[in-house]
PDB file of N, CA and C in Angstrom:
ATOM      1  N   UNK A   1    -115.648 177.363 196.059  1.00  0.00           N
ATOM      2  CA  UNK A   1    -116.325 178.156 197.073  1.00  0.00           C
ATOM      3  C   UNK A   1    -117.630 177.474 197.472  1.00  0.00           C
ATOM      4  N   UNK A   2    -117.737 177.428 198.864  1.00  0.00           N
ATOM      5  CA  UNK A   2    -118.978 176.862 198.875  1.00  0.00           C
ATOM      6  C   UNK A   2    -120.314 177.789 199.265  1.00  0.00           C
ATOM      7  N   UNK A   3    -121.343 177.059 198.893  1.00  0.00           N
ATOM      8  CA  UNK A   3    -122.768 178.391 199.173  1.00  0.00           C
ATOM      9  C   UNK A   3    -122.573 179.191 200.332  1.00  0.00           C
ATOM     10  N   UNK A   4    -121.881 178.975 201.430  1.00  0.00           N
ATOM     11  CA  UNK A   4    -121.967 179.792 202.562  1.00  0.00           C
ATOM     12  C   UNK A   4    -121.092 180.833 202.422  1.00  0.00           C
ATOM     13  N   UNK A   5    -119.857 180.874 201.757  1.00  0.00           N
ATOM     14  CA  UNK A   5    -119.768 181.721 201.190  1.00  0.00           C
ATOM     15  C   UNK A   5    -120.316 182.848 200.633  1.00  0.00           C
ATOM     16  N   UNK A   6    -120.868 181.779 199.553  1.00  0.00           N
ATOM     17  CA  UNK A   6    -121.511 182.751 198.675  1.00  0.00           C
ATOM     18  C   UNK A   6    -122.281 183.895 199.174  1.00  0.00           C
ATOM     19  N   UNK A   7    -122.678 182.917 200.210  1.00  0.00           N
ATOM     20  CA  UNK A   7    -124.159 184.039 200.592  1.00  0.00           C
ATOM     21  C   UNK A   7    -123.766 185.057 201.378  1.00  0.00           C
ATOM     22  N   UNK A   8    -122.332 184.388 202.129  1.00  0.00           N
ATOM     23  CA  UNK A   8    -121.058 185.801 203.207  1.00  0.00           C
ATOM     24  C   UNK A   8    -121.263 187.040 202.176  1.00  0.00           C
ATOM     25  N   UNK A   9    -120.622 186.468 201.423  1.00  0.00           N
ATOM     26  CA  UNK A   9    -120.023 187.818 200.043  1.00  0.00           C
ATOM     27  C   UNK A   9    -121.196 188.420 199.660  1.00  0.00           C
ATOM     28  N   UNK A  10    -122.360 188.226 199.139  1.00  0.00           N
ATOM     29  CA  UNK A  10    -123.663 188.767 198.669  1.00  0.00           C
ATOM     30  C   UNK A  10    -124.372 189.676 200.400  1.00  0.00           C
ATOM     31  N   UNK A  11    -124.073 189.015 201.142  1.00  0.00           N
ATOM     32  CA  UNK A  11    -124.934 189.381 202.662  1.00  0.00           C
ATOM     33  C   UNK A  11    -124.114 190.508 202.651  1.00  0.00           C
ATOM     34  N   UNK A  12    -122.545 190.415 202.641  1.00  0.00           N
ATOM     35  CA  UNK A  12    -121.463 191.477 203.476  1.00  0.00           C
ATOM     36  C   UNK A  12    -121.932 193.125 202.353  1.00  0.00           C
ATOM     37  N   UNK A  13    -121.992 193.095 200.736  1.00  0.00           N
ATOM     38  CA  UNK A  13    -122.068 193.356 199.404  1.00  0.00           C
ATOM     39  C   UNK A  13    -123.071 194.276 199.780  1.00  0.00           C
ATOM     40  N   UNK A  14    -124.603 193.312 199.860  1.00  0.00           N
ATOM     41  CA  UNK A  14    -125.807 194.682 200.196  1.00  0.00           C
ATOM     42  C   UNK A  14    -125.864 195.264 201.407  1.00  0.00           C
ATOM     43  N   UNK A  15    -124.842 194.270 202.613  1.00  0.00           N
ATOM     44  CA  UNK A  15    -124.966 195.433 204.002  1.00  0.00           C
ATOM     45  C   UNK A  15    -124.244 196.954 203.673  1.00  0.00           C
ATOM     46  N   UNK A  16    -122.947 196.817 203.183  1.00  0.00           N
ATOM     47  CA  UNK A  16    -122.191 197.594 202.859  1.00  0.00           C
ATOM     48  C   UNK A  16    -122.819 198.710 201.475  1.00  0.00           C
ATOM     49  N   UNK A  17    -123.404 198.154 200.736  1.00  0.00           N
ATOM     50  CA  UNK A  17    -124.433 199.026 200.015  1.00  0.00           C
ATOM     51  C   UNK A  17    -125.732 199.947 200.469  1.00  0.00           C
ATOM     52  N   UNK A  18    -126.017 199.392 201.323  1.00  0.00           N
ATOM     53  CA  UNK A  18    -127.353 200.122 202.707  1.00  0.00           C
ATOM     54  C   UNK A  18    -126.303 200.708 203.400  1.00  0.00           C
ATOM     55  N   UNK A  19    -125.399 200.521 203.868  1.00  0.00           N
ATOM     56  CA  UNK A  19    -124.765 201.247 204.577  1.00  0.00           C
ATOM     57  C   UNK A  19    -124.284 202.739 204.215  1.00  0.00           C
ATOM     58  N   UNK A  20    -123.604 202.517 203.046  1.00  0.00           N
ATOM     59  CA  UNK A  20    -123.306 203.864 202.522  1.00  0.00           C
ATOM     60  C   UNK A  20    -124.340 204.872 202.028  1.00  0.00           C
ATOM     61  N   UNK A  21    -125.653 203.927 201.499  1.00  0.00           N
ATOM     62  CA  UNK A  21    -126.860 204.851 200.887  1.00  0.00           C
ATOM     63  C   UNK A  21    -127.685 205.291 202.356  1.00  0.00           C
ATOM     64  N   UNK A  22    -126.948 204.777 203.828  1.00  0.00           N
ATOM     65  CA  UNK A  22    -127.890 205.761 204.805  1.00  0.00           C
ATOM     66  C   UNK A  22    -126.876 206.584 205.004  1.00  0.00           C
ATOM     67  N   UNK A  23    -125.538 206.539 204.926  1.00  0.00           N
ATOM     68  CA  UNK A  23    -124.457 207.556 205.121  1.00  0.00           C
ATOM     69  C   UNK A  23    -124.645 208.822 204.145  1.00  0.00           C
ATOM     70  N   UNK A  24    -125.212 208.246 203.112  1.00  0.00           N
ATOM     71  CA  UNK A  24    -125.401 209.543 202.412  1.00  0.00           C
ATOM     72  C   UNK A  24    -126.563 210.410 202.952  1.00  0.00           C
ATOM     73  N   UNK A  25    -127.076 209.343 203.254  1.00  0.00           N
ATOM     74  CA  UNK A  25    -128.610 210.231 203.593  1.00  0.00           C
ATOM     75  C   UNK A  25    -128.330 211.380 204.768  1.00  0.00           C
ATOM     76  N   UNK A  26    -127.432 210.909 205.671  1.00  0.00           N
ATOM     77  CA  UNK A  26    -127.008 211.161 206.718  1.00  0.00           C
ATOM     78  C   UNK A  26    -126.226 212.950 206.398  1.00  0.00           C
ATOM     79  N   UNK A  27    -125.626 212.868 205.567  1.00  0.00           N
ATOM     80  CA  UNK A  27    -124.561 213.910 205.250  1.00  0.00           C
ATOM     81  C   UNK A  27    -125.607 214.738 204.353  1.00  0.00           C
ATOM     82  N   UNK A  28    -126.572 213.770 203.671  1.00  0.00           N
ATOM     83  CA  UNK A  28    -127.165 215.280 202.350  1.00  0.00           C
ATOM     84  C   UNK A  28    -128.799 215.638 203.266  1.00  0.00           C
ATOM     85  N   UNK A  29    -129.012 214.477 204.111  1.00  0.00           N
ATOM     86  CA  UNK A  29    -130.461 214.666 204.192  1.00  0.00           C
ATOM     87  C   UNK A  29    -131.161 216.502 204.620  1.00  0.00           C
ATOM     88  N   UNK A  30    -131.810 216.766 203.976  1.00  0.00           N
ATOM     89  CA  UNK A  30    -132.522 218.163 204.043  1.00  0.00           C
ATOM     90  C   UNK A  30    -132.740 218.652 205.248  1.00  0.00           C
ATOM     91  N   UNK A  31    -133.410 217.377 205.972  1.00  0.00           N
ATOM     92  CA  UNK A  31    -134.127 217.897 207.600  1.00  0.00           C
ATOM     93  C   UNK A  31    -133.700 216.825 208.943  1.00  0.00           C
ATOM     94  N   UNK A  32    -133.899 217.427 209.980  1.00  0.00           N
ATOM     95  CA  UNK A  32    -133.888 216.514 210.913  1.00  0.00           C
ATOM     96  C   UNK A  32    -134.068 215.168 211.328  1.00  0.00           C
ATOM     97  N   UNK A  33    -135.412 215.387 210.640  1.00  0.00           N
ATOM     98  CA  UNK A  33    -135.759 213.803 210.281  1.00  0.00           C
ATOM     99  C   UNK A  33    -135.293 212.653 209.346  1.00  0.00           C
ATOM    100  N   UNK A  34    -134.757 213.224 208.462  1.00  0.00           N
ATOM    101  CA  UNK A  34    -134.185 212.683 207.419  1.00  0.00           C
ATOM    102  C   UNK A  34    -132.752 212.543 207.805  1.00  0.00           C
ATOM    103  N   UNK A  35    -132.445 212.987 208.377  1.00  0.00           N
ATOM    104  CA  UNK A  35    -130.909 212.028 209.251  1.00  0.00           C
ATOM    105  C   UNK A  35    -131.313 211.210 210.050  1.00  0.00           C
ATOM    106  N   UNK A  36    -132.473 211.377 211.553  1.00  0.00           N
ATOM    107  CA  UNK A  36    -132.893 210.563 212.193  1.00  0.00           C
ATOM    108  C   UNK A  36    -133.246 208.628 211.876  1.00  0.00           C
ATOM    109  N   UNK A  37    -133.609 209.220 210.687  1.00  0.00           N
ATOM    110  CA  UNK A  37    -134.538 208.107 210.012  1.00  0.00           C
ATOM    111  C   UNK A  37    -133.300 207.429 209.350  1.00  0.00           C
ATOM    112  N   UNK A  38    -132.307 207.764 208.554  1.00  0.00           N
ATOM    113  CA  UNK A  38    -131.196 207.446 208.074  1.00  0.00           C
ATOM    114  C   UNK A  38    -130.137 206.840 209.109  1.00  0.00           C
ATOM    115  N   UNK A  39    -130.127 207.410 210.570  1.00  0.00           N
ATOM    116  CA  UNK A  39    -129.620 207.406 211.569  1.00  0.00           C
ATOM    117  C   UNK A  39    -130.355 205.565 212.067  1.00  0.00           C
ATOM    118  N   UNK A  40    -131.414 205.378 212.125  1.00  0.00           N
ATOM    119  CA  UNK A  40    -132.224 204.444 212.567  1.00  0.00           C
ATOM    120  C   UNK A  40    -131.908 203.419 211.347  1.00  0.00           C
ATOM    121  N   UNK A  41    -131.843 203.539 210.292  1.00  0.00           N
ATOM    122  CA  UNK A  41    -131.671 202.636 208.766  1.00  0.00           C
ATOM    123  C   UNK A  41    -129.909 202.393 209.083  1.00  0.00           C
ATOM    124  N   UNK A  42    -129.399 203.167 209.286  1.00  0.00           N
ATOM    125  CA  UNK A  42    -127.739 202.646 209.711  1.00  0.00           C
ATOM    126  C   UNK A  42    -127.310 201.453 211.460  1.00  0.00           C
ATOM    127  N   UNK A  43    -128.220 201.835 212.139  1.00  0.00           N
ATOM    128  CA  UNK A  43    -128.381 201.222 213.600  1.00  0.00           C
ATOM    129  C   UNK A  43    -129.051 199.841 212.559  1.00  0.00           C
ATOM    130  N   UNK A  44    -130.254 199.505 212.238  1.00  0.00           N
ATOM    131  CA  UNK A  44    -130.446 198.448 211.712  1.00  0.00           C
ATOM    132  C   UNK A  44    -129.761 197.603 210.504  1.00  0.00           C
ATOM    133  N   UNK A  45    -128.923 198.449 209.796  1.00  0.00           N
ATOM    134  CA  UNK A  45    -128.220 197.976 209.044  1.00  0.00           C
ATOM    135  C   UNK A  45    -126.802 196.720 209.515  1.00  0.00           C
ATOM    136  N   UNK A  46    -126.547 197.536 210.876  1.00  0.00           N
ATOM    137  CA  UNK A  46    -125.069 196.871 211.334  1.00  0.00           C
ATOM    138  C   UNK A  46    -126.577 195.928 212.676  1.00  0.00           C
ATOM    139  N   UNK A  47    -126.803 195.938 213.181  1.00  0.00           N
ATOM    140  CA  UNK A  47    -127.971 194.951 213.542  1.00  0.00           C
ATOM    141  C   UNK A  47    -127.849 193.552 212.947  1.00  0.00           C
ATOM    142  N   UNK A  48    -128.146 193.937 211.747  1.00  0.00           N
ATOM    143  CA  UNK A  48    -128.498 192.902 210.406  1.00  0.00           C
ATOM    144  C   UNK A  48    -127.364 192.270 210.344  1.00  0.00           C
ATOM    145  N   UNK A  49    -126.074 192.952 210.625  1.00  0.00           N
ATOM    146  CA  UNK A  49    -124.730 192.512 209.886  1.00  0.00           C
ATOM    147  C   UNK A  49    -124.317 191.821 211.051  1.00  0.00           C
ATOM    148  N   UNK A  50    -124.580 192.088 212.139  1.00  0.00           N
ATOM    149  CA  UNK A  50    -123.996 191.873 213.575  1.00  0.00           C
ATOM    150  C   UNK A  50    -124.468 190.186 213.766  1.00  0.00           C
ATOM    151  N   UNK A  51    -126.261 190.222 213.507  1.00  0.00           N
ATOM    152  CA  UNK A  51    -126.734 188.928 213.673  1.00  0.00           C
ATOM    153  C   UNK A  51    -126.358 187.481 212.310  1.00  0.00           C
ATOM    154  N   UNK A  52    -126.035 188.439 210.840  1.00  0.00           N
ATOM    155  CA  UNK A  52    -125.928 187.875 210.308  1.00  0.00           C
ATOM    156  C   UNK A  52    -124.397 187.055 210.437  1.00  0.00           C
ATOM    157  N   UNK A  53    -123.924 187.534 210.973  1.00  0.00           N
ATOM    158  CA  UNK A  53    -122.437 187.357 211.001  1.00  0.00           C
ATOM    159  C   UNK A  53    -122.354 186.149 212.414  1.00  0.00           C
ATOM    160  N   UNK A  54    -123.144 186.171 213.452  1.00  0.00           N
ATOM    161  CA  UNK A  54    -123.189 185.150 214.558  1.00  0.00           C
ATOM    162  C   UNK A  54    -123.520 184.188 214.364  1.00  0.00           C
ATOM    163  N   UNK A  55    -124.767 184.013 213.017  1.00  0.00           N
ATOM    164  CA  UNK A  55    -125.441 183.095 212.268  1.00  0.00           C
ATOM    165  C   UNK A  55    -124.149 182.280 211.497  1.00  0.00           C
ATOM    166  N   UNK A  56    -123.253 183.124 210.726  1.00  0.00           N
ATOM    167  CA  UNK A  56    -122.623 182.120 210.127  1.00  0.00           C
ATOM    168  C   UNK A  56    -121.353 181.884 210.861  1.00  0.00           C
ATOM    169  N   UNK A  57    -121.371 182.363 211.510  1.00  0.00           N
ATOM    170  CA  UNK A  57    -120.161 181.918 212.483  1.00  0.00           C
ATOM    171  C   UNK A  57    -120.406 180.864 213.693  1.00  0.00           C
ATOM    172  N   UNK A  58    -121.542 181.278 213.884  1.00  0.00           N
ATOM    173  CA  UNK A  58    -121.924 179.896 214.646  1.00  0.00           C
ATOM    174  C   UNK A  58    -121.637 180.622 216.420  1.00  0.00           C
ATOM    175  N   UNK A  59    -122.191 181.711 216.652  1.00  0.00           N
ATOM    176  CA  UNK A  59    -121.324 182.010 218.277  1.00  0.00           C
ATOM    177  C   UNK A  59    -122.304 183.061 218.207  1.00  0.00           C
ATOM    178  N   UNK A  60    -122.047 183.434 219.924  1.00  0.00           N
ATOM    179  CA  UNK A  60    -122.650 184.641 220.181  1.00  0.00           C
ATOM    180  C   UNK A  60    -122.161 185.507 221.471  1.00  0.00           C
ATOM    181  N   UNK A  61    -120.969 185.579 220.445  1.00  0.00           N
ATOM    182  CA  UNK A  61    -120.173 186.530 221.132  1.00  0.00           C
ATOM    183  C   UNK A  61    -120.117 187.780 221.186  1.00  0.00           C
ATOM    184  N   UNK A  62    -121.136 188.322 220.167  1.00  0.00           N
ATOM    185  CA  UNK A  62    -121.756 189.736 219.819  1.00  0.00           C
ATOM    186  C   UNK A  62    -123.009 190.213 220.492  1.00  0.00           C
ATOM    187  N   UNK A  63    -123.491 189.008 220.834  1.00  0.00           N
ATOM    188  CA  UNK A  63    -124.823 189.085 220.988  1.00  0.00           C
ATOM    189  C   UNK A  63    -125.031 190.579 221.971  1.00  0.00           C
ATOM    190  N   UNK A  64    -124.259 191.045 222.759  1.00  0.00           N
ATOM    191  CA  UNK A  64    -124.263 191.946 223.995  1.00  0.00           C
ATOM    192  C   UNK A  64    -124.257 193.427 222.825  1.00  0.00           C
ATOM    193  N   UNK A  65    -123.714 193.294 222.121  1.00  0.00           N
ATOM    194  CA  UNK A  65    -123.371 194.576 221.528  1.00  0.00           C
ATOM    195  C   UNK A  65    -124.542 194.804 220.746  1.00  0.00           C
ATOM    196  N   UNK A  66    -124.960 193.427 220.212  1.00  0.00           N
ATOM    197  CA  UNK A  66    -126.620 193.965 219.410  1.00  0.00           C
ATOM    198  C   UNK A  66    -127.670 194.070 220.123  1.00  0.00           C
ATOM    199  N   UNK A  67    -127.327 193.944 221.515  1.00  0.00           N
ATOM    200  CA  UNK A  67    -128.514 194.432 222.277  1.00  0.00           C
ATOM    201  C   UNK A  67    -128.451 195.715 223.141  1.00  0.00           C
ATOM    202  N   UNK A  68    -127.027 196.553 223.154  1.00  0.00           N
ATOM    203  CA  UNK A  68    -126.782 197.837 223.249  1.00  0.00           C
ATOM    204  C   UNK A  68    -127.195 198.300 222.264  1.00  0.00           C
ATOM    205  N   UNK A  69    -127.021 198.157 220.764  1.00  0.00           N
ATOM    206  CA  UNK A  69    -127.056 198.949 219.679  1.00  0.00           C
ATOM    207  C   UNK A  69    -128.844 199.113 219.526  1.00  0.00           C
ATOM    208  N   UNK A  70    -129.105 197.833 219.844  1.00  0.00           N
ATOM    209  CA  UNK A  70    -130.859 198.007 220.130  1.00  0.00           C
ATOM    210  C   UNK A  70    -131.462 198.791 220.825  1.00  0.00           C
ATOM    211  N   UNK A  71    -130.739 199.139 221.800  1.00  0.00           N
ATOM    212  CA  UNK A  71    -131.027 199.904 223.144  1.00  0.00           C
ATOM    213  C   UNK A  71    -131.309 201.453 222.374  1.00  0.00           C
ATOM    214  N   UNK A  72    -129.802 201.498 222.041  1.00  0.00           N
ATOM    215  CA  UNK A  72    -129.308 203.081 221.218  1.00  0.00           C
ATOM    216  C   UNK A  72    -130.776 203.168 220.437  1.00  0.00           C
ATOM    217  N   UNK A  73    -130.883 202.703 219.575  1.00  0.00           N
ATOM    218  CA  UNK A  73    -131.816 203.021 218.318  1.00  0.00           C
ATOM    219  C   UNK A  73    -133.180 203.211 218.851  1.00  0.00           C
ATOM    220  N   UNK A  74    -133.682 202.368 219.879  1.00  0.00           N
ATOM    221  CA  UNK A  74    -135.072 202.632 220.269  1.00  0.00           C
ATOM    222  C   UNK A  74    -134.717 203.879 221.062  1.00  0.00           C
ATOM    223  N   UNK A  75    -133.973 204.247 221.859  1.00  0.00           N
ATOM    224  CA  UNK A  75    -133.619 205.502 222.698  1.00  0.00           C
ATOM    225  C   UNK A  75    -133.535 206.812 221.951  1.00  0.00           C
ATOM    226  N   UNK A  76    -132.822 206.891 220.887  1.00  0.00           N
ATOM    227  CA  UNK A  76    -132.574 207.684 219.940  1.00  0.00           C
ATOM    228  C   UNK A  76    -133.692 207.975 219.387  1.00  0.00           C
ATOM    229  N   UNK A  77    -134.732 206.929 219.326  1.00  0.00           N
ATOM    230  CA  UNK A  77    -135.850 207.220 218.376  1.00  0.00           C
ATOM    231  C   UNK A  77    -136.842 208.229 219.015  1.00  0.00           C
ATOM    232  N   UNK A  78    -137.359 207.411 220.245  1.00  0.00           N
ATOM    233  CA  UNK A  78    -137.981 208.319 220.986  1.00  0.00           C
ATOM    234  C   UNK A  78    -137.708 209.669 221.483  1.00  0.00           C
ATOM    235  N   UNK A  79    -136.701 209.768 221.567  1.00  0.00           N
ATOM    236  CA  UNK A  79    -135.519 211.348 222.213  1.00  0.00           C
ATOM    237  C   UNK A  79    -136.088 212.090 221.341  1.00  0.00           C
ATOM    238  N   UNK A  80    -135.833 211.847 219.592  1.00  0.00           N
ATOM    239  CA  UNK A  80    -135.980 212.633 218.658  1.00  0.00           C
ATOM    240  C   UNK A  80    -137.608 212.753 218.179  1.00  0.00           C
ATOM    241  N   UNK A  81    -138.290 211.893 218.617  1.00  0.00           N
ATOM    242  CA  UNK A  81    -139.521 211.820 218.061  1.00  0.00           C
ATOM    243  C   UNK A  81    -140.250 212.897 219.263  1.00  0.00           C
ATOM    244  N   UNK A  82    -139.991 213.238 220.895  1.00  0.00           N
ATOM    245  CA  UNK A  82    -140.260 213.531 221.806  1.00  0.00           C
ATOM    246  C   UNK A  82    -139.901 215.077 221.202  1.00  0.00           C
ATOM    247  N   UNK A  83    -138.506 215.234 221.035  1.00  0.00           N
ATOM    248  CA  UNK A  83    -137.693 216.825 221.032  1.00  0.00           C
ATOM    249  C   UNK A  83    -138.443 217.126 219.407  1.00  0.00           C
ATOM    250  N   UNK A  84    -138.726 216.285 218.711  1.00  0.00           N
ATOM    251  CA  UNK A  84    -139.746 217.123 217.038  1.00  0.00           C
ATOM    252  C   UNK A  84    -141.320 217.179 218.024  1.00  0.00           C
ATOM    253  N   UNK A  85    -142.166 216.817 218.650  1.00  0.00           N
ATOM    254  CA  UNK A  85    -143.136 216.726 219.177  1.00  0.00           C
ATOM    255  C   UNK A  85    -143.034 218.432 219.977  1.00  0.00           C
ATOM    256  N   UNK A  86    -142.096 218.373 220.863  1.00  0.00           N
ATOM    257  CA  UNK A  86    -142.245 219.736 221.394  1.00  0.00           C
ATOM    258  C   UNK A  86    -141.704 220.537 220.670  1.00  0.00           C
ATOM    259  N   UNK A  87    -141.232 220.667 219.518  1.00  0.00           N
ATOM    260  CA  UNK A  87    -140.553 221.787 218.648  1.00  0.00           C
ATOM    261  C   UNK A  87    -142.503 222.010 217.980  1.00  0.00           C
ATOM    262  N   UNK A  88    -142.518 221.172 217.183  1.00  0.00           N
ATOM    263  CA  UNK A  88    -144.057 221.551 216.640  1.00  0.00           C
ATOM    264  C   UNK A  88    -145.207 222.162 217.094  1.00  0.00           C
ATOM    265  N   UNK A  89    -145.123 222.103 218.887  1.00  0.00           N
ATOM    266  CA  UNK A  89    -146.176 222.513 219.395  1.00  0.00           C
ATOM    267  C   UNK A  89    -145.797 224.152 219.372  1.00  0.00           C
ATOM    268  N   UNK A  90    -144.872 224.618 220.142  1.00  0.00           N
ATOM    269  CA  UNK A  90    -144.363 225.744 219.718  1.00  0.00           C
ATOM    270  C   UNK A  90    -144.226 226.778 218.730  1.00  0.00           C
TER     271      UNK A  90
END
């Protein structure tokens, strides 16, 4: 096996480990925010996996989709940070 490998299998290992520990967060989290934020930790997670994966592949044939998914997450962020802003004033 050679190091690039290695580092596939270890890279793919902790994406897929972040992945499931924001899925949980996602399903147990207490409050709004705590999915949001879990919600934003899963968008950057496949981010990570998306670029890491063009890197060793050598292409960028994804590249369009990690810059929708970028889109999503900053959009999402603000939506929710805007809709908790006017819930609080209330």
């Amino acid at each position: 096996m050679s190091f690039l490998t290695v580092v596939s299998i270890a890279a793919g290992i902790m994406f897929g480990i972040g992945g499931l520990a924001a899925v949980a967060r996602i399903i147990r989290g207490p409050s709004i925010l705590d999915r949001a934020l879990a919600t934003d930790v899963l968008l950057a997670i496949a981010m990570c996996a998306l670029g890491a994966e063009m890197a060793i592949n050598q292409h960028t044939d994804t590249l369009v989709i990690l810059l929708v998914l970028a889109m999503f997450a900053v959009v999402g962020s603000i939506s929710i940070a805007r809709f908790m802003a006017k819930q609080d004033v209330s």
